[in-house]
C-alpha atoms as a PDB file:
ATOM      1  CA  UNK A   1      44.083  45.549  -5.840  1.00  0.00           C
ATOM      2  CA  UNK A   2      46.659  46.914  -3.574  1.00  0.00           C
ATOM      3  CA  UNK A   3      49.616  49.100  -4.212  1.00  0.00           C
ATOM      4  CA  UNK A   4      52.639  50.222  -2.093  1.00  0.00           C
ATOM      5  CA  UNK A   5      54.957  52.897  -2.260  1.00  0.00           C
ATOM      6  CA  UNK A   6      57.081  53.809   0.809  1.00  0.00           C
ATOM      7  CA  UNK A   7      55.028  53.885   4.143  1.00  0.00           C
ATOM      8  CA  UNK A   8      51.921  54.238   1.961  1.00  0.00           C
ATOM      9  CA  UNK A   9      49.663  51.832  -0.117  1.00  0.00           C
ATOM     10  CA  UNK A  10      46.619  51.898  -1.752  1.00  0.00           C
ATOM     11  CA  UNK A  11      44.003  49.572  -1.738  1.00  0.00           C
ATOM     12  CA  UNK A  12      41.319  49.631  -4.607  1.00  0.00           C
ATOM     13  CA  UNK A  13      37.847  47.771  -5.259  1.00  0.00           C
ATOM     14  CA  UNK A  14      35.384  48.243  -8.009  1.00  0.00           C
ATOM     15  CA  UNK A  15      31.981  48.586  -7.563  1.00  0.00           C
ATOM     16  CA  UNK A  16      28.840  48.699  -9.143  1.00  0.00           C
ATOM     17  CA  UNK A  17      26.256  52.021  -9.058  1.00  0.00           C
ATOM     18  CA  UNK A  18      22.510  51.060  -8.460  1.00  0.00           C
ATOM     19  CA  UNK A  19      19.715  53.107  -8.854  1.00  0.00           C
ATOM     20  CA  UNK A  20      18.081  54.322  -4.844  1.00  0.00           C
ATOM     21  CA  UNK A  21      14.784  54.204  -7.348  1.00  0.00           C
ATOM     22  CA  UNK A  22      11.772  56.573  -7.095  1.00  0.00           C
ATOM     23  CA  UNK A  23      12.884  60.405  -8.423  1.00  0.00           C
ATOM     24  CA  UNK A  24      15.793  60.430  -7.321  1.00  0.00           C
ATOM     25  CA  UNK A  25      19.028  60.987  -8.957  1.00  0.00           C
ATOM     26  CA  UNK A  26      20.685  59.564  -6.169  1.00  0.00           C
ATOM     27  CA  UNK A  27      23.257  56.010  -6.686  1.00  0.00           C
ATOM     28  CA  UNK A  28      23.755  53.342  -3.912  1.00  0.00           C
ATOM     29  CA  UNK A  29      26.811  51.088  -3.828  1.00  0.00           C
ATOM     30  CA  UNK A  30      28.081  48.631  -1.587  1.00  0.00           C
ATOM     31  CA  UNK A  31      31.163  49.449   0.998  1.00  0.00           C
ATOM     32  CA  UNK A  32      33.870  46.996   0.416  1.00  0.00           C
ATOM     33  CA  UNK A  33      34.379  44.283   3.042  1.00  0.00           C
ATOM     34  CA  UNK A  34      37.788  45.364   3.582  1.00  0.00           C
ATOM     35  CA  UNK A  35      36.415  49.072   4.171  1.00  0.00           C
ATOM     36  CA  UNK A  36      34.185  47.331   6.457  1.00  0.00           C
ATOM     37  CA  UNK A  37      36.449  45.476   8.167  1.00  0.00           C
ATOM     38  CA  UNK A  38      39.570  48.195   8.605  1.00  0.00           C
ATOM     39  CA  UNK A  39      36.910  50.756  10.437  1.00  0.00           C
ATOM     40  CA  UNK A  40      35.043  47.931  12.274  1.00  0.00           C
ATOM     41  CA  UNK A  41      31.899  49.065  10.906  1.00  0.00           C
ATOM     42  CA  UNK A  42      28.425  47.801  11.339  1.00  0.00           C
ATOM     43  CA  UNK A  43      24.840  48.230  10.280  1.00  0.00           C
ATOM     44  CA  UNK A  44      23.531  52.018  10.891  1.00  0.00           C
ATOM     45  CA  UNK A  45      27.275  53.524  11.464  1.00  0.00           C
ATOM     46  CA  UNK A  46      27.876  56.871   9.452  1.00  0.00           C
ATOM     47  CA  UNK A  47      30.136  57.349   7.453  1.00  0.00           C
ATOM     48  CA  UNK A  48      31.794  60.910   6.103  1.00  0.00           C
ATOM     49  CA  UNK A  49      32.429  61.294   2.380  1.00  0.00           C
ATOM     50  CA  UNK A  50      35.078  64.297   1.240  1.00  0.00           C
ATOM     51  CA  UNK A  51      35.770  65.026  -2.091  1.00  0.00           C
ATOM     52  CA  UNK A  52      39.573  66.349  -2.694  1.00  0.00           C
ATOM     53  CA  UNK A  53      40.673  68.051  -6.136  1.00  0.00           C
ATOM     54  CA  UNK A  54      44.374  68.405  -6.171  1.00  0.00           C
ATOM     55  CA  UNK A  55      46.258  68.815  -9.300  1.00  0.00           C
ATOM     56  CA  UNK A  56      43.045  68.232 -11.946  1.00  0.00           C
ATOM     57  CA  UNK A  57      42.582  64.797 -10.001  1.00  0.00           C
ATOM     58  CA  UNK A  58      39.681  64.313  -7.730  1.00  0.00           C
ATOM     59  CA  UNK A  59      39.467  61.876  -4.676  1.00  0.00           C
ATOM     60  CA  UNK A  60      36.864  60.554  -2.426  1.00  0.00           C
ATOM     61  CA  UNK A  61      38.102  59.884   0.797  1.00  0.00           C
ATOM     62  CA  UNK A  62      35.577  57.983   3.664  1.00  0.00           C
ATOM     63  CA  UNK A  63      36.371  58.007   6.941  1.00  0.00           C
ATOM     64  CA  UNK A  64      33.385  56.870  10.005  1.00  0.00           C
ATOM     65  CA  UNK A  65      31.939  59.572  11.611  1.00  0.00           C
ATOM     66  CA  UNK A  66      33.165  60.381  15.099  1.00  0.00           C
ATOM     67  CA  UNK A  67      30.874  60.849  17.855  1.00  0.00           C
END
């Protein structure tokens, strides 16, 4: 689903949590082929995950990770 407003839009994709197994309390999902695709990303790139909380909402923001 995309939005736009202005200069800015938002693009949105659901996916699904799956258990890492094991102990763990850890989830695994899949990056979005358009996430893929915007940050040319491949097989064993990082990626950094931020949470924001602004206003009672929270956020999670990925950008790659810079070398």
């Amino acid at each position: 689903m995309v939005s736009v407003e202005g200069n800015d839009y938002t693009m949105r994709t659901f996916t699904r949590l799956v258990s890492t197994g094991g102990t763990s309390r850890s989830l695994r999902t899949t990056v979005p082929q358009w996430v893929i695709e915007h940050f040319s990303l491949s097989v064993g790139d990082e990626v950094n995950w931020a949470l924001q909380v602004e206003d009672g909402e929270m956020r999670l923001v990925v950008t790659p990770k810079k070398d």
